[in-house]
C-alpha atoms as a PDB file:
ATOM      1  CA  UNK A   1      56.602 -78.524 -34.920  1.00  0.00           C
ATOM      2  CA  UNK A   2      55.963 -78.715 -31.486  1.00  0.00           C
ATOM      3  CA  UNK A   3      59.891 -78.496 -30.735  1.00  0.00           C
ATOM      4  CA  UNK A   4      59.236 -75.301 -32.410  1.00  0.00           C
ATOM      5  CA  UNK A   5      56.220 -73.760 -30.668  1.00  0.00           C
ATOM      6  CA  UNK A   6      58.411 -74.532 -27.440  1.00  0.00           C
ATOM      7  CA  UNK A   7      61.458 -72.537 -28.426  1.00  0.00           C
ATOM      8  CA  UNK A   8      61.940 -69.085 -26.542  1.00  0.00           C
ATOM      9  CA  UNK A   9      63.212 -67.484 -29.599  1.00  0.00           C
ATOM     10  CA  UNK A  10      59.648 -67.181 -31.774  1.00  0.00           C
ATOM     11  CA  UNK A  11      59.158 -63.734 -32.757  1.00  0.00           C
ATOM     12  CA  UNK A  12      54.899 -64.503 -32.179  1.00  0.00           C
ATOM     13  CA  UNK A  13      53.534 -65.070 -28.814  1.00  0.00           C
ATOM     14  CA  UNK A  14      53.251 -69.044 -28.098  1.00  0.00           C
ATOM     15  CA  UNK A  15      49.380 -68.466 -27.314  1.00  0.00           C
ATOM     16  CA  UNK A  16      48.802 -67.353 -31.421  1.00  0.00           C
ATOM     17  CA  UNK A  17      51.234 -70.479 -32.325  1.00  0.00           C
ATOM     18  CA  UNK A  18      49.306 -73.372 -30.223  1.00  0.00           C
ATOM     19  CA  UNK A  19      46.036 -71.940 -31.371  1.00  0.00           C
ATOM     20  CA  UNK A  20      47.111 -72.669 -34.952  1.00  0.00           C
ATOM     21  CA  UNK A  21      48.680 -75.931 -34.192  1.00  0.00           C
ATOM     22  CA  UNK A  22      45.121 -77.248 -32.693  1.00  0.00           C
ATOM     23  CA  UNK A  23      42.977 -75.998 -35.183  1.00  0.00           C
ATOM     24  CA  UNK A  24      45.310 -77.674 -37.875  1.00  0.00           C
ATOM     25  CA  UNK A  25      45.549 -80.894 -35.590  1.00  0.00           C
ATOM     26  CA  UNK A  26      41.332 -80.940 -35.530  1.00  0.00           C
ATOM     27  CA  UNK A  27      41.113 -80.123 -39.403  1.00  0.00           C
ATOM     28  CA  UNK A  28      43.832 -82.782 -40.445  1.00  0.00           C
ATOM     29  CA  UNK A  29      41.955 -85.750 -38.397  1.00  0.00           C
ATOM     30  CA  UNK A  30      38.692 -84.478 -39.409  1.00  0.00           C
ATOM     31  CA  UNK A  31      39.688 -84.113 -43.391  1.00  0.00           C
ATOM     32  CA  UNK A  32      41.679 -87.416 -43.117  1.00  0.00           C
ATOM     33  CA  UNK A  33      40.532 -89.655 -40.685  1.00  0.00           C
ATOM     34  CA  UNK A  34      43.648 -90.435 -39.875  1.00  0.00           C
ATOM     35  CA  UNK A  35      44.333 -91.861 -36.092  1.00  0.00           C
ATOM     36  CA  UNK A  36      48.099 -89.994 -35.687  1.00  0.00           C
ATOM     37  CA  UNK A  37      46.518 -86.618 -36.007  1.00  0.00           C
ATOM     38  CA  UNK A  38      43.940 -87.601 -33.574  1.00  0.00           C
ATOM     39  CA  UNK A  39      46.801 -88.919 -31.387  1.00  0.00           C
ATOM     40  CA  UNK A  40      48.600 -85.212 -30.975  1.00  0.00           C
ATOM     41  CA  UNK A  41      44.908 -83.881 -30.497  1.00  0.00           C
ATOM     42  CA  UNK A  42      44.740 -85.995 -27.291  1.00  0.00           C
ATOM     43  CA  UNK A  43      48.319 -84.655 -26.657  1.00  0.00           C
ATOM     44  CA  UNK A  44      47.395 -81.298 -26.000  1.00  0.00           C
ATOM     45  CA  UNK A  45      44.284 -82.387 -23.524  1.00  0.00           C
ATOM     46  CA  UNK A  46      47.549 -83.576 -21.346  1.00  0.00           C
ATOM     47  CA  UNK A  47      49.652 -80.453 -22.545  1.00  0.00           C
ATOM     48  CA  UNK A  48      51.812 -79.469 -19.488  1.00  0.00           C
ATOM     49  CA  UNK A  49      50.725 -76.027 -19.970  1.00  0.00           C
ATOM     50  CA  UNK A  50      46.970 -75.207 -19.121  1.00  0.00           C
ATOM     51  CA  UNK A  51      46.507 -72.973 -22.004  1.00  0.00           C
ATOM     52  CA  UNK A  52      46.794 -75.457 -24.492  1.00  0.00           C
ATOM     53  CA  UNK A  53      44.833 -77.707 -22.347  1.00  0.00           C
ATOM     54  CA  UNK A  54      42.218 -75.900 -21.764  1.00  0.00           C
ATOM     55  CA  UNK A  55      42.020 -74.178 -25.151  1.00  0.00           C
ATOM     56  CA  UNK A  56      41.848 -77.857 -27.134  1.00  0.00           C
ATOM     57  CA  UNK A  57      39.376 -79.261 -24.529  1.00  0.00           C
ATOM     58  CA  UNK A  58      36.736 -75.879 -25.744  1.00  0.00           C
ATOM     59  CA  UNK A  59      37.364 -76.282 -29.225  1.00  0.00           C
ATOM     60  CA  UNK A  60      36.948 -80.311 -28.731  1.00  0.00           C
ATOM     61  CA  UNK A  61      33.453 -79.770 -27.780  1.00  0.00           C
ATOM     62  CA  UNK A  62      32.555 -78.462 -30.878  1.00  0.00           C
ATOM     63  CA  UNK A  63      33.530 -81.145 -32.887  1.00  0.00           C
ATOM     64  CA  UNK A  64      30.548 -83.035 -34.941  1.00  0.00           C
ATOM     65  CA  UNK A  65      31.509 -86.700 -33.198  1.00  0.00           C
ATOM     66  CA  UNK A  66      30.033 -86.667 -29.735  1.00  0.00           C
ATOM     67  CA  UNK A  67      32.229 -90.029 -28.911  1.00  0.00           C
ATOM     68  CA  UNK A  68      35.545 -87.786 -29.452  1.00  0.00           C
ATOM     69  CA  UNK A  69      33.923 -84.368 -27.531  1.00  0.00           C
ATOM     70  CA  UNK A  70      33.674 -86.600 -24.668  1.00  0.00           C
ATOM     71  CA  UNK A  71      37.471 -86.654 -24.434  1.00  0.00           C
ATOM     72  CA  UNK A  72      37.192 -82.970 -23.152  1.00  0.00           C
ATOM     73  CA  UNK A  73      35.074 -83.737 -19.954  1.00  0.00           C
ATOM     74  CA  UNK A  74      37.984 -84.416 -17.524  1.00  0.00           C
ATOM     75  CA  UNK A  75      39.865 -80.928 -18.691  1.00  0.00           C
ATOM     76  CA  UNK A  76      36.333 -79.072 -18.022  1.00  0.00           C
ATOM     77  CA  UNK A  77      35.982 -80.675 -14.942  1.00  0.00           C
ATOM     78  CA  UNK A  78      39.085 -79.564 -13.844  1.00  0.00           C
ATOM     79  CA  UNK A  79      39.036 -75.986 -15.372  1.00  0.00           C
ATOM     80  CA  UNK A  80      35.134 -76.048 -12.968  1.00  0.00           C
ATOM     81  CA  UNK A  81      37.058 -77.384 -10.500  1.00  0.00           C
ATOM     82  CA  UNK A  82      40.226 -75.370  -9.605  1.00  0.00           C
ATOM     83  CA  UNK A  83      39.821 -72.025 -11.921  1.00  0.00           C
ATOM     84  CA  UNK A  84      38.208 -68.997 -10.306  1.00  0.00           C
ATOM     85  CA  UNK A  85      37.932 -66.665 -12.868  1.00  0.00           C
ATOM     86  CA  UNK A  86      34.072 -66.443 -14.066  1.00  0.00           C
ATOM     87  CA  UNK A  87      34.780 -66.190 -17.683  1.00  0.00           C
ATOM     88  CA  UNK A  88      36.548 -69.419 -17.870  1.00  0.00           C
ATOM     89  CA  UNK A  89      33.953 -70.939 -15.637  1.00  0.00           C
ATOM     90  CA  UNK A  90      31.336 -69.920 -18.017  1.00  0.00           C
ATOM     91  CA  UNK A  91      33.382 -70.893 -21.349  1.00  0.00           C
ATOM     92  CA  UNK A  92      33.945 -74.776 -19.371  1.00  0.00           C
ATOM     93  CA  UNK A  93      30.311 -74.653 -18.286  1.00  0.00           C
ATOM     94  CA  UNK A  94      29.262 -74.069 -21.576  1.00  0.00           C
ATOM     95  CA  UNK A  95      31.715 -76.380 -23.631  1.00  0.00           C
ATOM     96  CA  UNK A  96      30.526 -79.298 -21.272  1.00  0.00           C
ATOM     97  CA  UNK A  97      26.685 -78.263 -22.214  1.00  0.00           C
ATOM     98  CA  UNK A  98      27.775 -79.100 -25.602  1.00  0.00           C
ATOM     99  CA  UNK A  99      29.466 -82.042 -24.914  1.00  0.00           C
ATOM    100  CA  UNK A 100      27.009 -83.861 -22.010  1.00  0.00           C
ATOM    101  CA  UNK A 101      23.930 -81.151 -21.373  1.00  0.00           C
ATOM    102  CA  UNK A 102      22.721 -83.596 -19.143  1.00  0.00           C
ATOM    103  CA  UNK A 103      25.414 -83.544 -16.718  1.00  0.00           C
ATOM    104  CA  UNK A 104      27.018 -79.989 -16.387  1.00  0.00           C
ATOM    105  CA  UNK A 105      28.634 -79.672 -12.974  1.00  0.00           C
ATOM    106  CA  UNK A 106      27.016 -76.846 -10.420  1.00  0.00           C
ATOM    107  CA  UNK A 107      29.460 -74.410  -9.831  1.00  0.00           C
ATOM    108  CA  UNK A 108      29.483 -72.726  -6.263  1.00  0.00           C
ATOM    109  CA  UNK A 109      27.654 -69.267  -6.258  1.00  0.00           C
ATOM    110  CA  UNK A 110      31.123 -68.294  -3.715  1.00  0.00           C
ATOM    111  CA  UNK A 111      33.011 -68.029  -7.414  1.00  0.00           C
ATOM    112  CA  UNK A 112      30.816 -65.145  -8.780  1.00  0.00           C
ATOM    113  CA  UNK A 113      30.996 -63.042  -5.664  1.00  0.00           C
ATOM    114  CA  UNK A 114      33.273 -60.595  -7.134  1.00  0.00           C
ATOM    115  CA  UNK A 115      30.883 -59.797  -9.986  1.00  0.00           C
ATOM    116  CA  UNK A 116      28.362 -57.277  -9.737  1.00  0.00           C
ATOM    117  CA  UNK A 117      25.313 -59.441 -10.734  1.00  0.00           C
ATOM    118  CA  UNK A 118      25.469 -62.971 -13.132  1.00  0.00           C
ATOM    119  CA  UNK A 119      22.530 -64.767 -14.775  1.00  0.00           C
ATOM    120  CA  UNK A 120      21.549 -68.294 -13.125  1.00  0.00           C
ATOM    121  CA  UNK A 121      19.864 -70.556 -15.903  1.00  0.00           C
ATOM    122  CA  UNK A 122      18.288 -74.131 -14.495  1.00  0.00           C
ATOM    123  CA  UNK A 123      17.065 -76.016 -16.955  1.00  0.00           C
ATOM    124  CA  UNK A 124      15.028 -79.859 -15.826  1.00  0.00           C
ATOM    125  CA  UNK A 125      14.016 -82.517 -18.027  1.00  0.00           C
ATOM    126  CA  UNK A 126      10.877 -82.658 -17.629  1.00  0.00           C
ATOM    127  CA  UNK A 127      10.330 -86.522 -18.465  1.00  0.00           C
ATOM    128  CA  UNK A 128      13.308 -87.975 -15.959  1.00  0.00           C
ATOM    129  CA  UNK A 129      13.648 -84.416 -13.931  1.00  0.00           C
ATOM    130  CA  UNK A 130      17.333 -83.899 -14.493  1.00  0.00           C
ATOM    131  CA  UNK A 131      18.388 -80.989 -13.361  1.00  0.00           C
ATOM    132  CA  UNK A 132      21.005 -78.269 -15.101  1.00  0.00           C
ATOM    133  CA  UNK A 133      22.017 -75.076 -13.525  1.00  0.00           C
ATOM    134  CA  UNK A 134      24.283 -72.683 -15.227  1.00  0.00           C
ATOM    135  CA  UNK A 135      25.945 -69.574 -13.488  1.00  0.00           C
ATOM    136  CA  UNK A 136      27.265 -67.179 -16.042  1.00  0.00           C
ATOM    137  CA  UNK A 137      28.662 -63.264 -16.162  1.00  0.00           C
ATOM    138  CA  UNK A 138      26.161 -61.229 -18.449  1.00  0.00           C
ATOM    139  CA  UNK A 139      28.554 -61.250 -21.501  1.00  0.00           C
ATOM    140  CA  UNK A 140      28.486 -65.032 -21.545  1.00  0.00           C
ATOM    141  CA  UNK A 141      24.792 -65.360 -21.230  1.00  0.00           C
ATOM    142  CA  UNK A 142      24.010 -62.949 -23.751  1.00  0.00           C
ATOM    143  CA  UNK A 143      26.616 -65.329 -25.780  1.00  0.00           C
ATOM    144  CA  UNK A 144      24.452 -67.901 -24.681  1.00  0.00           C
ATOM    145  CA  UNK A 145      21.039 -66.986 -25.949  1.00  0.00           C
ATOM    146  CA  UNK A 146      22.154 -65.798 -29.090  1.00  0.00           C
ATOM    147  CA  UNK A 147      24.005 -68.762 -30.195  1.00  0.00           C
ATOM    148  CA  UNK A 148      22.350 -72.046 -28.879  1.00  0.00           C
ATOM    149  CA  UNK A 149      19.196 -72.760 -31.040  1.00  0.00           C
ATOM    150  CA  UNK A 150      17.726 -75.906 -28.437  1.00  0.00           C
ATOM    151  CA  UNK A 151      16.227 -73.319 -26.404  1.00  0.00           C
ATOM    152  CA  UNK A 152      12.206 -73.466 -26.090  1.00  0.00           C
ATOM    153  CA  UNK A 153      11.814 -69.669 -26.639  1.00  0.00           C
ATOM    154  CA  UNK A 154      10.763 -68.151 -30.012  1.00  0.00           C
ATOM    155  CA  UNK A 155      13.098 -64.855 -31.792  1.00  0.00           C
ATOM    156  CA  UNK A 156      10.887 -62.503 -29.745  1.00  0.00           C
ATOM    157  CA  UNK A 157      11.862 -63.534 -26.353  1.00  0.00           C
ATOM    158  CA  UNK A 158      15.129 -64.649 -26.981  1.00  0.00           C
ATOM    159  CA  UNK A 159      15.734 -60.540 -28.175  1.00  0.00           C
ATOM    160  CA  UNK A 160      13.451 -59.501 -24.839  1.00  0.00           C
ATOM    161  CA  UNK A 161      15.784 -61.643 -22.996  1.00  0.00           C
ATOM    162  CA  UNK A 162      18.879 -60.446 -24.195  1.00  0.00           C
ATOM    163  CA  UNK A 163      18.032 -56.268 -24.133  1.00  0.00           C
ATOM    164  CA  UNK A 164      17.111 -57.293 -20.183  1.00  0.00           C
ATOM    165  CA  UNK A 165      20.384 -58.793 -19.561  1.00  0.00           C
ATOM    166  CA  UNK A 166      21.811 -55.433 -20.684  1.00  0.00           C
ATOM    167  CA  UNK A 167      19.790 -53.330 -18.809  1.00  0.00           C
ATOM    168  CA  UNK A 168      20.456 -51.557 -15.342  1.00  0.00           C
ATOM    169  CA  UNK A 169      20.081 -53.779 -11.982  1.00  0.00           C
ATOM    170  CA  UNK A 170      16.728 -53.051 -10.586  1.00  0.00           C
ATOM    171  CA  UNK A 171      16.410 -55.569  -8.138  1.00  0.00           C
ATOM    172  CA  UNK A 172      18.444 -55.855  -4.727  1.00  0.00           C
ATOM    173  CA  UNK A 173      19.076 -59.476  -5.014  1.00  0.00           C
ATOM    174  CA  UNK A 174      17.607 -61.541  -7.922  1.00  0.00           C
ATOM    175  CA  UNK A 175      14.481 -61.017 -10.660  1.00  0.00           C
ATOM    176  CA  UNK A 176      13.348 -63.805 -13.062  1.00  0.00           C
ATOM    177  CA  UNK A 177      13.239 -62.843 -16.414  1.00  0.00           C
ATOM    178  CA  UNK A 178      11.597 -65.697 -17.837  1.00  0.00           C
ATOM    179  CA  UNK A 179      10.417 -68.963 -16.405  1.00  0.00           C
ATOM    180  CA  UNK A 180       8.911 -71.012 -19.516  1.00  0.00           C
ATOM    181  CA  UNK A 181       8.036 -75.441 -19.398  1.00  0.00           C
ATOM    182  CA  UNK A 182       7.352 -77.202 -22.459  1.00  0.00           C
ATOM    183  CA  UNK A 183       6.383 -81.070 -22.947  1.00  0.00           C
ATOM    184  CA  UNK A 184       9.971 -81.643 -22.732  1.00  0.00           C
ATOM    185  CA  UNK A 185      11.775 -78.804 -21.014  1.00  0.00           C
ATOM    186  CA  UNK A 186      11.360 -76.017 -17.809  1.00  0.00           C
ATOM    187  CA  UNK A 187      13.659 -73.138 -18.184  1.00  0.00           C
ATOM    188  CA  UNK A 188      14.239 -70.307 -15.505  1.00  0.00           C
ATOM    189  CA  UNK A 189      16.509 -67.446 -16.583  1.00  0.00           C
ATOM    190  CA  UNK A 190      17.305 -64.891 -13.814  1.00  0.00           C
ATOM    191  CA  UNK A 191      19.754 -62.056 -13.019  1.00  0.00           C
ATOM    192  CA  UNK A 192      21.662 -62.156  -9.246  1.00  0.00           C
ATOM    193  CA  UNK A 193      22.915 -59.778  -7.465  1.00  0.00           C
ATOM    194  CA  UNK A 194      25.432 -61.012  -5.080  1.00  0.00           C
ATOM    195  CA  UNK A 195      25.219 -59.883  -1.683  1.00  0.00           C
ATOM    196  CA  UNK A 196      28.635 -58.701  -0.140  1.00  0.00           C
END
């Protein structure tokens, strides 16, 4: 098969083709068990080309075995590392928050210049003080909030927080939206506005 997907005579775009070949990959191992299938998974984390790479190492981290989602880390770290485009810094930052939340990489503020404002989230542990910061475009934030269900907010805030992100910029350089410390966890949400 992947002879196939490499051919230059497909009549569907390679992209559509690897996508199916990793989620069939992940469902065969996971189904079976067996340690080939899981073999050509860790294939594509070395895939020549970065969009099979990077597209195996974000659907890795959602896989139930946290032992296996670690294999992503070193294709996030180099996605963080060498990409510059904001959404795929946000998708990497966020696929490594699912794999190690402890340990996401900081990502220089220099690679959101170009967008007109992004949401910084820090997060500390409030026990050992480790300390999480996330810098993501709106869209991904929004994303964010809606879909990860460790957060210490309740339904209420979590909407307040979302309509805000949507809203106009109203401040010349960053507002807090919410700043909120549990037993466990101290969250600060805020929008920036880059200066030029």
């Amino acid at each position: 098969m992947k002879d196939w997907l490499e051919r230059q005579d497909r009549s569907e775009p390679a992209e559509d083709l690897w996508v199916r070949y990793i989620h069939l990959t992940a469902r065969l191992y996971q189904t079976t068990g067996q340690g080939r299938y899981w073999e050509v998974y860790q294939s594509f984390l070395r895939a020549p080309d970065r969009f099979v790479r990077y597209y195996a190492a974000f659907q890795l981290s959602y896989w139930p075995d946290p032992a296996r989602r670690r294999f992503a880390l070193p294709v996030l770290q180099e996605i963080l590392t060498r990409e510059a485009d904001p959404n795929l810094l946000a998708r990497a930052q966020l696929a490594w928050l699912r794999v190690a939340p402890r340990s996401v990489p900081e990502v220089r503020p220099e690679k959101f210049q170009n967008l007109q404002r992004y949401v910084l989230i820090q997060m500390r542990d409030v026990e050992d003080g480790a300390m999480v910061r996330l810098r993501l475009p709106l869209q991904w934030a929004v994303w964010w909030l809606q879909n990860d269900p460790s957060l210490p907010i309740d339904a209420e805030t979590r909407n307040r927080l979302i309509q805000s992100l949507g809203g106009p910029a109203s401040a010349p350089d960053s507002q807090v939206l919410l700043e909120v410390r549990d037993s466990k966890k101290w969250l600060s949400i805020e929008i920036v506005t880059p200066r030029p």
